[in-house]
N, C-alpha and C. Protein backbone atom coordinates (compact mmCIF):
# COMPACT_ATOMS: atom_id res chain seq x y z
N UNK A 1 5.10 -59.74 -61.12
CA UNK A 1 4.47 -58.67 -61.88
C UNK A 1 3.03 -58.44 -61.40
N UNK A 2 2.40 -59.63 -61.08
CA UNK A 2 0.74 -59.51 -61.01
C UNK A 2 1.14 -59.03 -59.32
N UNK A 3 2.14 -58.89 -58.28
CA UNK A 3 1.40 -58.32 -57.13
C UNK A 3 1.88 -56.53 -57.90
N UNK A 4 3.01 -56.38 -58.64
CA UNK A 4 3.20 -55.43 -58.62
C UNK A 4 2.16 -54.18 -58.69
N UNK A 5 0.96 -54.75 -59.82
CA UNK A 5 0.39 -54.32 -60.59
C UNK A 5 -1.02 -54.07 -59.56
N UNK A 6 -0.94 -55.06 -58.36
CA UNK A 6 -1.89 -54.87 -57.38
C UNK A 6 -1.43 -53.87 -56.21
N UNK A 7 -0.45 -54.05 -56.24
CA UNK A 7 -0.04 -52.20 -55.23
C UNK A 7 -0.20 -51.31 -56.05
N UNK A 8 0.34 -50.73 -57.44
CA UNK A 8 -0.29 -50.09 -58.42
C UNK A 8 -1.67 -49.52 -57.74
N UNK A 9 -2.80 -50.36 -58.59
CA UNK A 9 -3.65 -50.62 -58.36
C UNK A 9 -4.57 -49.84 -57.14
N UNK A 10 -4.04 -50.51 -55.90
CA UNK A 10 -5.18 -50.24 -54.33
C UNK A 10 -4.60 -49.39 -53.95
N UNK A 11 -3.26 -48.68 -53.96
CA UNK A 11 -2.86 -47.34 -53.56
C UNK A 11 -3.19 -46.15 -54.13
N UNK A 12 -3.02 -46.31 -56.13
CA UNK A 12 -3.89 -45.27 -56.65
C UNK A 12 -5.10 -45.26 -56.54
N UNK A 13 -5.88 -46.18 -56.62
CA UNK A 13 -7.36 -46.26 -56.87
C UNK A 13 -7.65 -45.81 -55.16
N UNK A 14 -6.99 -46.81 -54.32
CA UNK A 14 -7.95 -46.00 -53.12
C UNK A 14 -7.87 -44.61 -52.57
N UNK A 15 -6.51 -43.73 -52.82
CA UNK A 15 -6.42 -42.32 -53.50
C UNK A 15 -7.49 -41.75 -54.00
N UNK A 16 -7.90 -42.51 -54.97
CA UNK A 16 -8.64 -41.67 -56.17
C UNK A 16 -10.36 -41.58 -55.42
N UNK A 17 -10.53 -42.83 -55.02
CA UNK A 17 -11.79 -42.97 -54.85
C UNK A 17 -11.77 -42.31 -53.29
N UNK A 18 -11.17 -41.80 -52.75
CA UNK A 18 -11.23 -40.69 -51.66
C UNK A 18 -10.91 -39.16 -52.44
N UNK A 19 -10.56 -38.91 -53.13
CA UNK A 19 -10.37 -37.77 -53.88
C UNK A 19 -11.68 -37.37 -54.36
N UNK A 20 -12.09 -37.96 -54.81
CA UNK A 20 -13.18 -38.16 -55.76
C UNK A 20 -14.40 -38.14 -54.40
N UNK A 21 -14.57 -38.66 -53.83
CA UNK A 21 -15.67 -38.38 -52.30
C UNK A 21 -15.54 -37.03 -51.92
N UNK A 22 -14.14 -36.59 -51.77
CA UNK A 22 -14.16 -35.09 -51.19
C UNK A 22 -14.74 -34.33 -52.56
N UNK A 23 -14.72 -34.56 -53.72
CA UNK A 23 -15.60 -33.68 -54.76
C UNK A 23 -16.80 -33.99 -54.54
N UNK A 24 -17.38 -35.23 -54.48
CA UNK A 24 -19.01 -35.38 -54.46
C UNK A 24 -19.64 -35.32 -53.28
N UNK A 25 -18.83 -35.55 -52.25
CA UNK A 25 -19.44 -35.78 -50.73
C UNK A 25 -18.96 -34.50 -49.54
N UNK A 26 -18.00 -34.13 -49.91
CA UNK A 26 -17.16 -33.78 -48.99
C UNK A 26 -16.29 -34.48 -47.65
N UNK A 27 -16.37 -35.58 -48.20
CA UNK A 27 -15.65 -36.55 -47.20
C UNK A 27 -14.34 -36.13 -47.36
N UNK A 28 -13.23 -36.44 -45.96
CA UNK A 28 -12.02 -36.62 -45.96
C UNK A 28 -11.43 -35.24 -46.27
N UNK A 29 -12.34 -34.30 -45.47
CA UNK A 29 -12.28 -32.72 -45.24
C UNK A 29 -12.11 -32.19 -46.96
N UNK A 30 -12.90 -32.43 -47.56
CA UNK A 30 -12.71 -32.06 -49.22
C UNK A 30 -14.71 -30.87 -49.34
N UNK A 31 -14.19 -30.20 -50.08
CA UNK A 31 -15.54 -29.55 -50.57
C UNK A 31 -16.78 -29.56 -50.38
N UNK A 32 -16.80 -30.98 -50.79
CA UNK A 32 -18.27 -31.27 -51.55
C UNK A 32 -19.01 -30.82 -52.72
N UNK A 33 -20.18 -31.45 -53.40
CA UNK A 33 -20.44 -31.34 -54.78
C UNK A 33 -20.38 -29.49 -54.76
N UNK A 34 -21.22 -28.94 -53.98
CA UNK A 34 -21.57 -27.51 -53.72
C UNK A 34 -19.93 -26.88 -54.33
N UNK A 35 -18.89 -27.10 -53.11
CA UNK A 35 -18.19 -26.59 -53.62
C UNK A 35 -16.76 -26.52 -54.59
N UNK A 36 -17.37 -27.76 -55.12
CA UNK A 36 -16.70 -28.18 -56.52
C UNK A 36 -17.33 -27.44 -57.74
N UNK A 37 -18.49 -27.45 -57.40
CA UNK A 37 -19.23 -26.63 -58.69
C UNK A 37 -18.32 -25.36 -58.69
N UNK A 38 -18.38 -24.24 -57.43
CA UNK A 38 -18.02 -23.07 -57.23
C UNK A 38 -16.39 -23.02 -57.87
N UNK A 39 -15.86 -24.17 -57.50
CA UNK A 39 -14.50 -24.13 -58.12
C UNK A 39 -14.02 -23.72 -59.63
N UNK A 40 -15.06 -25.04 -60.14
CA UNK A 40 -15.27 -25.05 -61.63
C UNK A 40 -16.04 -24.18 -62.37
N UNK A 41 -16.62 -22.93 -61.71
CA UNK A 41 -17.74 -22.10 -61.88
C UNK A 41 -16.55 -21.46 -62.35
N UNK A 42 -15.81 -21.28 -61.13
CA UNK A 42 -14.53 -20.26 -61.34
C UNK A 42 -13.52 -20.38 -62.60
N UNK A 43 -13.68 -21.98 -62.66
CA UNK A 43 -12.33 -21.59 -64.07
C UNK A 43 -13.14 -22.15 -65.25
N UNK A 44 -14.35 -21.72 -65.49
CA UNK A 44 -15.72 -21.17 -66.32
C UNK A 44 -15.72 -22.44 -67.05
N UNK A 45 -16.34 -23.80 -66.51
CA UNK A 45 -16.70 -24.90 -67.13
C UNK A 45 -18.26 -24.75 -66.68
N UNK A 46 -18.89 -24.81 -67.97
CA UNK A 46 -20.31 -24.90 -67.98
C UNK A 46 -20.79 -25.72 -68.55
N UNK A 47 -22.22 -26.10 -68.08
CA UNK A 47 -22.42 -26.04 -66.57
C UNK A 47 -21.23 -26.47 -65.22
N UNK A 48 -21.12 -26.37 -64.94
CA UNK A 48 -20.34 -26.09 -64.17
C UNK A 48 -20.36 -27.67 -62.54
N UNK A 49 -22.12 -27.33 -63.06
CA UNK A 49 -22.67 -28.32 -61.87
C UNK A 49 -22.62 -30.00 -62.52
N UNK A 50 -22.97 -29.64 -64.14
CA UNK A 50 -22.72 -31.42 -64.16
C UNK A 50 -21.29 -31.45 -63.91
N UNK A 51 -19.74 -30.60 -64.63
CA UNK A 51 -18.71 -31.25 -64.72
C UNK A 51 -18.03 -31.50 -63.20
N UNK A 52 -18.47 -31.05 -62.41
CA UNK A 52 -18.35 -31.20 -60.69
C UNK A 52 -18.74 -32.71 -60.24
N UNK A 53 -19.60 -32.82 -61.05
CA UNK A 53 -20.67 -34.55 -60.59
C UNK A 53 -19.85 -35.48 -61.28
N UNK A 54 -18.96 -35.12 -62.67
CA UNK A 54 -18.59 -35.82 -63.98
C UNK A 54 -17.42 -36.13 -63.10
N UNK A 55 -16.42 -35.08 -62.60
CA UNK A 55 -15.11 -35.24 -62.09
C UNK A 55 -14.88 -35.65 -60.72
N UNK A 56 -15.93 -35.81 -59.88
CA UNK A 56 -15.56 -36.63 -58.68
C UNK A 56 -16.48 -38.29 -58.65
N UNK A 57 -17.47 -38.44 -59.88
CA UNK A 57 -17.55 -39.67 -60.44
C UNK A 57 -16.37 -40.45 -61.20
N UNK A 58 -15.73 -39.56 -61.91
CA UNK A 58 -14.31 -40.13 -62.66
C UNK A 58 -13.08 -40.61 -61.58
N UNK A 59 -13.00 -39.81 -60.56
CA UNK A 59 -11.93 -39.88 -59.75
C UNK A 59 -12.56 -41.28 -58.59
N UNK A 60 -13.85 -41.06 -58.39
CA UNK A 60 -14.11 -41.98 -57.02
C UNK A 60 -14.11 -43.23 -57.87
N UNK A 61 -15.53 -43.45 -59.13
CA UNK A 61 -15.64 -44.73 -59.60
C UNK A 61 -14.24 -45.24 -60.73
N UNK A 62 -14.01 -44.43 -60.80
CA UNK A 62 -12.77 -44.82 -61.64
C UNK A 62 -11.79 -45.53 -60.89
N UNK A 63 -11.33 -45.09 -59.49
CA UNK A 63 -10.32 -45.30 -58.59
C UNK A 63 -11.38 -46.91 -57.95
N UNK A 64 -12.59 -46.69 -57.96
CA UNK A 64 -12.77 -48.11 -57.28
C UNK A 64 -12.51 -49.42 -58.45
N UNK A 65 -13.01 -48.96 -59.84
CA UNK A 65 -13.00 -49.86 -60.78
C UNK A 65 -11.40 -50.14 -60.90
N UNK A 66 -10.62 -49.60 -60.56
CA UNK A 66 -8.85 -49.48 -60.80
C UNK A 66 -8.60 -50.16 -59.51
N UNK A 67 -9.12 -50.07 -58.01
CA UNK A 67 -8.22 -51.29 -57.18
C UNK A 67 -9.04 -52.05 -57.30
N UNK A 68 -10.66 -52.31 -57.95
CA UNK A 68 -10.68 -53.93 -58.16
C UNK A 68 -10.36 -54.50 -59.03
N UNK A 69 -9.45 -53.61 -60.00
CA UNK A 69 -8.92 -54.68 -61.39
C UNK A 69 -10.66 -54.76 -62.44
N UNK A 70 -11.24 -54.52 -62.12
CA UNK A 70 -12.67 -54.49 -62.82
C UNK A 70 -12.91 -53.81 -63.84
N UNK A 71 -13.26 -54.10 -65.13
CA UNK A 71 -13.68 -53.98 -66.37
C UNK A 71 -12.01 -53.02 -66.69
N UNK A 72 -11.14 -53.68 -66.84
CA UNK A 72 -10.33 -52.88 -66.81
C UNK A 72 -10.13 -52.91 -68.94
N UNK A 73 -10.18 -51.78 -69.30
CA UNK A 73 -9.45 -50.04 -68.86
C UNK A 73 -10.51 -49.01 -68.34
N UNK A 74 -11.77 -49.12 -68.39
CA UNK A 74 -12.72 -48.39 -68.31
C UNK A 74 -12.32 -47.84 -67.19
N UNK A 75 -11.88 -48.11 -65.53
CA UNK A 75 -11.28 -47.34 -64.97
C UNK A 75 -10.05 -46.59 -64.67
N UNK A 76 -9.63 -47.24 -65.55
CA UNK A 76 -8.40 -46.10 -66.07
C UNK A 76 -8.59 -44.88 -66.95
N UNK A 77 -9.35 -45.23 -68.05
CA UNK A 77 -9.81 -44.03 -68.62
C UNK A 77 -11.02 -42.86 -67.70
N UNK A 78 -11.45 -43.49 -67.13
CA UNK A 78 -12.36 -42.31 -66.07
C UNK A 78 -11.27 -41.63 -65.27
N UNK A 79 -10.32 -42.16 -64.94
CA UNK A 79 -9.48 -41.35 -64.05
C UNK A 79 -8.87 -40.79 -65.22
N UNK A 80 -8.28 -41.08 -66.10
CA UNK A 80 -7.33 -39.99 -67.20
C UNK A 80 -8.12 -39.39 -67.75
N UNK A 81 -9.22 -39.01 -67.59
CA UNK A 81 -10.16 -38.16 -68.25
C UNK A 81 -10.17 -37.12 -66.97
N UNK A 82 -9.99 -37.14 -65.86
CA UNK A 82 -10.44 -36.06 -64.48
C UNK A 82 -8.68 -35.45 -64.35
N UNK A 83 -7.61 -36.80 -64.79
CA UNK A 83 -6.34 -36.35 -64.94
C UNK A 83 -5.80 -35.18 -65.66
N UNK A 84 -6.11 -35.81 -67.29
CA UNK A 84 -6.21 -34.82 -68.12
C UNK A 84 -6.32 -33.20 -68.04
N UNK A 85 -7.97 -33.39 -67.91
CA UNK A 85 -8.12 -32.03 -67.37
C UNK A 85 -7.87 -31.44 -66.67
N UNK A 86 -7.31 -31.72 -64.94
CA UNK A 86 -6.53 -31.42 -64.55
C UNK A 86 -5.42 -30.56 -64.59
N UNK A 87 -4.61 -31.90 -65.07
CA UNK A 87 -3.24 -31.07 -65.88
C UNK A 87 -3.41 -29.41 -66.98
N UNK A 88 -4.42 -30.00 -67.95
CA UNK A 88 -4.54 -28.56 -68.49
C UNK A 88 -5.30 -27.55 -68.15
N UNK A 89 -6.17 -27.66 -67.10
CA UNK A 89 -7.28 -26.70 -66.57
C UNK A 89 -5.91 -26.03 -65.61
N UNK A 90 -5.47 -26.54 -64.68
CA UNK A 90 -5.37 -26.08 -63.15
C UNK A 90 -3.58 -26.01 -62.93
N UNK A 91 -2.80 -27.26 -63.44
CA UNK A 91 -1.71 -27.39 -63.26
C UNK A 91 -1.00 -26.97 -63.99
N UNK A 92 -0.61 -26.80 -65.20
CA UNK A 92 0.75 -27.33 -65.94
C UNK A 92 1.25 -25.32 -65.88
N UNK A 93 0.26 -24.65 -66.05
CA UNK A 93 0.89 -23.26 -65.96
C UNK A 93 1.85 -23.09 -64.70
N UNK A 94 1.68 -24.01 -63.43
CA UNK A 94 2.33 -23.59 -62.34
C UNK A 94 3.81 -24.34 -61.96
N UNK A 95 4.58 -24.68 -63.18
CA UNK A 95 5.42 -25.30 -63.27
C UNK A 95 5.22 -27.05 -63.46
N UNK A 96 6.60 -27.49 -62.65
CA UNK A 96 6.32 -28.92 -62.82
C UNK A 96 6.27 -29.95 -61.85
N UNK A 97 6.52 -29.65 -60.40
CA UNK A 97 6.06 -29.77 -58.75
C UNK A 97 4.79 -29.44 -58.28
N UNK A 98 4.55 -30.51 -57.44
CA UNK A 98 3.44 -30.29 -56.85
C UNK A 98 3.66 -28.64 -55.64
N UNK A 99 4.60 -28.91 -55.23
CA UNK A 99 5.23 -27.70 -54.69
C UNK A 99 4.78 -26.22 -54.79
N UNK A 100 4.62 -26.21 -56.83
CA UNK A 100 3.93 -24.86 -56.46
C UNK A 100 2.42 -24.94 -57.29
N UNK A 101 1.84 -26.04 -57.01
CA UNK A 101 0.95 -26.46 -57.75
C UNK A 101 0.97 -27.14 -59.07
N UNK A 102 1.85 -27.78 -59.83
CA UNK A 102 2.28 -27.81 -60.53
C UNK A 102 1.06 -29.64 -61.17
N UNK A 103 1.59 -29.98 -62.19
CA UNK A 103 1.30 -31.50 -62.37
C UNK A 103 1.70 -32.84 -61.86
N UNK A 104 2.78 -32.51 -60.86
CA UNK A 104 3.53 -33.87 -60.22
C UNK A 104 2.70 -35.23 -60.65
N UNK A 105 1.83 -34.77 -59.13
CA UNK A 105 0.44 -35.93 -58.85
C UNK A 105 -0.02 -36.12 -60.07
N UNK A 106 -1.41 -34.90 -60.65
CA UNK A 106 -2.25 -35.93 -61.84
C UNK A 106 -1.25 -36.38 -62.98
N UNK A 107 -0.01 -36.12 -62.72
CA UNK A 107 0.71 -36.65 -63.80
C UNK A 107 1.00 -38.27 -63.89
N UNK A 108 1.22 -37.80 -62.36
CA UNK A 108 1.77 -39.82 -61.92
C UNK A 108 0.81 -40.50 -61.50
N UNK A 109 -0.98 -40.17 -61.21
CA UNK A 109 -1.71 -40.94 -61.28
C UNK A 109 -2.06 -41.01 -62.53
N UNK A 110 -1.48 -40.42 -64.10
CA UNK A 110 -2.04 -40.55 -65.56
C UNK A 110 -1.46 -41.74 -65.80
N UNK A 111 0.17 -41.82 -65.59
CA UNK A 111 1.38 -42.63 -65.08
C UNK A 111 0.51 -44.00 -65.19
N UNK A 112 -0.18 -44.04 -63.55
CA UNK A 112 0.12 -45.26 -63.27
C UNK A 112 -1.50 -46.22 -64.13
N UNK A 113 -2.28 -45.23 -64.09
CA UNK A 113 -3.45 -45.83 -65.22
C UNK A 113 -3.01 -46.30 -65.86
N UNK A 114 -2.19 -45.25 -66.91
CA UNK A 114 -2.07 -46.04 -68.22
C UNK A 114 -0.95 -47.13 -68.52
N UNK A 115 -0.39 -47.36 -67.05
CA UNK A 115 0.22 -48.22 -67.06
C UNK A 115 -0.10 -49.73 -67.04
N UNK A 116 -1.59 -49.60 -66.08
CA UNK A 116 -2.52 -50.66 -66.12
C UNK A 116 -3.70 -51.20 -67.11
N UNK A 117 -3.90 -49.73 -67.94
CA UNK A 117 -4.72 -50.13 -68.93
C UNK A 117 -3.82 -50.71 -69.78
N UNK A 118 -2.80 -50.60 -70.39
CA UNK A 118 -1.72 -51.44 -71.02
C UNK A 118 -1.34 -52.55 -70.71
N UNK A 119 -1.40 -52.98 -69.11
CA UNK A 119 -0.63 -54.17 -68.92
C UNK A 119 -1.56 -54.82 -68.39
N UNK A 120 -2.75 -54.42 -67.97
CA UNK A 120 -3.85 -55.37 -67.81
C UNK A 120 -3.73 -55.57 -65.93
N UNK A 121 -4.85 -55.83 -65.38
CA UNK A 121 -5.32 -55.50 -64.43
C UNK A 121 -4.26 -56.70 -63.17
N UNK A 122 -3.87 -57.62 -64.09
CA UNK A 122 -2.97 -58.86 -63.68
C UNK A 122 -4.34 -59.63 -62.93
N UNK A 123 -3.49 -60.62 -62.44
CA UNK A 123 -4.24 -62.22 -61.92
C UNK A 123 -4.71 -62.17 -60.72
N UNK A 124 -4.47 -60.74 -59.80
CA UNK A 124 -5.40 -60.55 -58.54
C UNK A 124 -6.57 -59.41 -58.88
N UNK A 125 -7.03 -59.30 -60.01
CA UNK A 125 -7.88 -58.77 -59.90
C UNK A 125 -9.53 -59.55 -60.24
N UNK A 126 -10.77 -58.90 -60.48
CA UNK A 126 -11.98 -59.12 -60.44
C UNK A 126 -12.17 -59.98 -62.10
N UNK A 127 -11.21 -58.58 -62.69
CA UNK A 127 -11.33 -59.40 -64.39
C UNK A 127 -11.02 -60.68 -64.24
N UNK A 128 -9.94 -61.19 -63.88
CA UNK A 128 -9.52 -62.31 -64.02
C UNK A 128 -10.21 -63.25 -63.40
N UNK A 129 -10.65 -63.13 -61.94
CA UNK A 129 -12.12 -63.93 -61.36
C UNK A 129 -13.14 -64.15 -62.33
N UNK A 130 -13.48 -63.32 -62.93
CA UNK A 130 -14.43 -63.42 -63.79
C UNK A 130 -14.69 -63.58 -65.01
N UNK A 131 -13.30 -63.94 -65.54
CA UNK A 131 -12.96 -64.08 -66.73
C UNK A 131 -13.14 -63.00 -67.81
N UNK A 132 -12.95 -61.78 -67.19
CA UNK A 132 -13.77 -60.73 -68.23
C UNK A 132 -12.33 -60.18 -69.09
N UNK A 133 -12.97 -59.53 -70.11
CA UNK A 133 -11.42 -59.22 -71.10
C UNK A 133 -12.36 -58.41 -72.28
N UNK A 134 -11.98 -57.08 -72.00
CA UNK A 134 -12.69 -56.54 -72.74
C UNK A 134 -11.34 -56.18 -74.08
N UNK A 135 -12.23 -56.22 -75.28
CA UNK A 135 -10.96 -56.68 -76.49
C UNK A 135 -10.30 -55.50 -76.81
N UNK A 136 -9.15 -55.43 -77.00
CA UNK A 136 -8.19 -54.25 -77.54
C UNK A 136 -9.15 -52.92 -78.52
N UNK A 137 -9.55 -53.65 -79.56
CA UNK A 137 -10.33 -52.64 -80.44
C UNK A 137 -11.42 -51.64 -79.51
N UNK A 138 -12.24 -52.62 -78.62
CA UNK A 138 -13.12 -51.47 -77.65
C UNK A 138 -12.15 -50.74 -76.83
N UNK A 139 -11.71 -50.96 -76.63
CA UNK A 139 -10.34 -50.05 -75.48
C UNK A 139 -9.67 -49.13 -75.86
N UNK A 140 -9.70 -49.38 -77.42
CA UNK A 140 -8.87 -48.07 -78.09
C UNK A 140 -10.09 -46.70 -78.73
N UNK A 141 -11.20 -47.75 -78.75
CA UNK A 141 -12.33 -46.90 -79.09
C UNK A 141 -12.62 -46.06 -77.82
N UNK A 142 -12.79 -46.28 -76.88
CA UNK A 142 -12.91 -46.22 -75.26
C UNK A 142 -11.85 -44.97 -75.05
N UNK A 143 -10.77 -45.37 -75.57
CA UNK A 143 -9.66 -44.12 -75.19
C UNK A 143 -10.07 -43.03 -76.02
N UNK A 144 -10.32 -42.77 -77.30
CA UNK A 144 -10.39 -42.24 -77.96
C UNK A 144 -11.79 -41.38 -77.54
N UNK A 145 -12.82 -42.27 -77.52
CA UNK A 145 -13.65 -41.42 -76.65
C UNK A 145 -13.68 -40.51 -75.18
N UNK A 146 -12.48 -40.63 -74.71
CA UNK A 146 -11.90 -40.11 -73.29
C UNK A 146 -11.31 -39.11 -74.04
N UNK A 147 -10.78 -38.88 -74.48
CA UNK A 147 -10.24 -37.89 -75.24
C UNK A 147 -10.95 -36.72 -75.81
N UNK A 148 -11.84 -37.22 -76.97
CA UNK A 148 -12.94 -36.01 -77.30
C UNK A 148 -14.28 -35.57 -75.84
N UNK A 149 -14.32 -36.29 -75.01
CA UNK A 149 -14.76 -36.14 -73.95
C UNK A 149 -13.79 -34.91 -73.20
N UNK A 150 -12.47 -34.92 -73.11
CA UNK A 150 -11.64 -34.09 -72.38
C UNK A 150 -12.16 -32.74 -73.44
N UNK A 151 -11.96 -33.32 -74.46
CA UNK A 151 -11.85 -31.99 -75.16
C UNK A 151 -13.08 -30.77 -75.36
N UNK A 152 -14.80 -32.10 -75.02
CA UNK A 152 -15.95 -31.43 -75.02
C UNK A 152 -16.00 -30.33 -73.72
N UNK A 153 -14.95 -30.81 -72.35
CA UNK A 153 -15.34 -30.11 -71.68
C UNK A 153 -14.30 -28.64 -71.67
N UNK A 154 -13.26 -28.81 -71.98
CA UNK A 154 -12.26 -27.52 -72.15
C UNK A 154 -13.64 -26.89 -73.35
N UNK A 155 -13.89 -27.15 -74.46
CA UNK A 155 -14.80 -26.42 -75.08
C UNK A 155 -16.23 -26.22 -74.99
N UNK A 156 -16.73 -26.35 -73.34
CA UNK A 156 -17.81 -25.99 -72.86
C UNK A 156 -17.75 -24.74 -72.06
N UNK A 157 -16.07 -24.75 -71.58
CA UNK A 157 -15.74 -22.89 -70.88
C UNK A 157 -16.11 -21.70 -71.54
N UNK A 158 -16.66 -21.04 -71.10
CA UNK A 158 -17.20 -19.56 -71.01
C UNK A 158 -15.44 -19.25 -71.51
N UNK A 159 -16.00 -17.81 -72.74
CA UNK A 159 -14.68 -17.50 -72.77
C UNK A 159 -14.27 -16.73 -72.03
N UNK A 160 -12.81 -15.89 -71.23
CA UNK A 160 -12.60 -15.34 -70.31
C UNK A 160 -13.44 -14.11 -70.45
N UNK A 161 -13.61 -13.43 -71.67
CA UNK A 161 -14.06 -12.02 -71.59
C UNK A 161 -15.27 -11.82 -71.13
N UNK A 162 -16.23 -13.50 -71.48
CA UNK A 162 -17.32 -13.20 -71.28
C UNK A 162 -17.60 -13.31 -69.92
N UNK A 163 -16.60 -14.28 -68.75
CA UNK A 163 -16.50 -14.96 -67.38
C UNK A 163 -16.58 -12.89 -67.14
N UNK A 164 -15.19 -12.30 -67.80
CA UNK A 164 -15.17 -11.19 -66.91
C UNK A 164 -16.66 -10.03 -67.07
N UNK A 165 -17.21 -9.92 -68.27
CA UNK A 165 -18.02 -8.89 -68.04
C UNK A 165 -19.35 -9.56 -67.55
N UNK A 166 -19.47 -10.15 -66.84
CA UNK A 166 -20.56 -11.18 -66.51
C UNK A 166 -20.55 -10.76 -64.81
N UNK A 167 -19.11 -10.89 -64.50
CA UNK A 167 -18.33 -10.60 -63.31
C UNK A 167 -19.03 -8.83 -62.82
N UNK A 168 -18.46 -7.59 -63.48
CA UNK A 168 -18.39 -6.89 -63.80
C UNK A 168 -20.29 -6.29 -63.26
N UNK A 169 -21.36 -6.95 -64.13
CA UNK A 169 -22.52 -6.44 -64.26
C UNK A 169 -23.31 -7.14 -62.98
């Protein structure tokens, strides 16, 4: 179980934390912060420029805290927080394949988080070196705060009418 949980682990997370570079850096032929903002400008999250900094911090440090097994769930919830939104910002209108844009992926990297924040980081990770164990009650508080966090930023969008006559002038 504990190697299972370590392929888990260094395949999503090192995914993520290259995902997450092409938002903040533009590494690995990805954007960069510049044009992550422009993205998110576009599907009217304001500011626009922190949630660009917010979502390729969630995806990179989240994905590193997730293959070192480290403070685990905290990097699971940074990635299901960039997941999340995801799914309801960008994907789920375009079916259910990545194929035609759909949720496949942030679905099955939501998948495999919360598979690890549940089952715990196992015996090759940093927690366990270090004896760290952060207690159920903070973890559920932790989630819960990932949550109204998802929800602060869907209710920081410009509403469409205003994106369009803004457009317009």
């Amino acid at each position: 179980m504990d190697t299972a949980i370590l392929v888990l682990r260094l395949v999503v997370g090192l995914y993520l934390i290259g995902h997450g570079t092409q938002k903040l850096f533009g590494w690995f032929g990805g954007p960069g912060l510049d044009g992550t903002t422009g993205w998110l400008e576009s599907m009217r999250f304001r500011p626009a420029r922190i949630w660009a900094v917010n979502a390729g911090l969630a995806e990179a440090g989240g994905g590193l805290l997730l293959a070192l097994g480290f403070l685990n769930p905290i990097g699971s919830l940074m990635v299901a927080s960039a997941m999340l939104t995801a799914i309801f910002a960008v994907h789920l209108r375009k079916g259910w394949f990545s194929t035609t844009g759909g949720p496949e992926l942030p679905l099955t990297n939501l998948a495999v988080v919360a598979a690890v924040a549940l089952a715990g980081p196992g015996r090759y990770s940093l927690d366990t070196l270090l004896g760290l164990h952060i207690p159920a009650p903070i973890g559920i508080a932790l989630a819960v705060l990932t949550v109204i966090g998802v929800a602060f930023a869907f209710a920081s969008r410009k509403p469409a009418a205003a994106t369009a006559r803004a457009e317009v002038a």
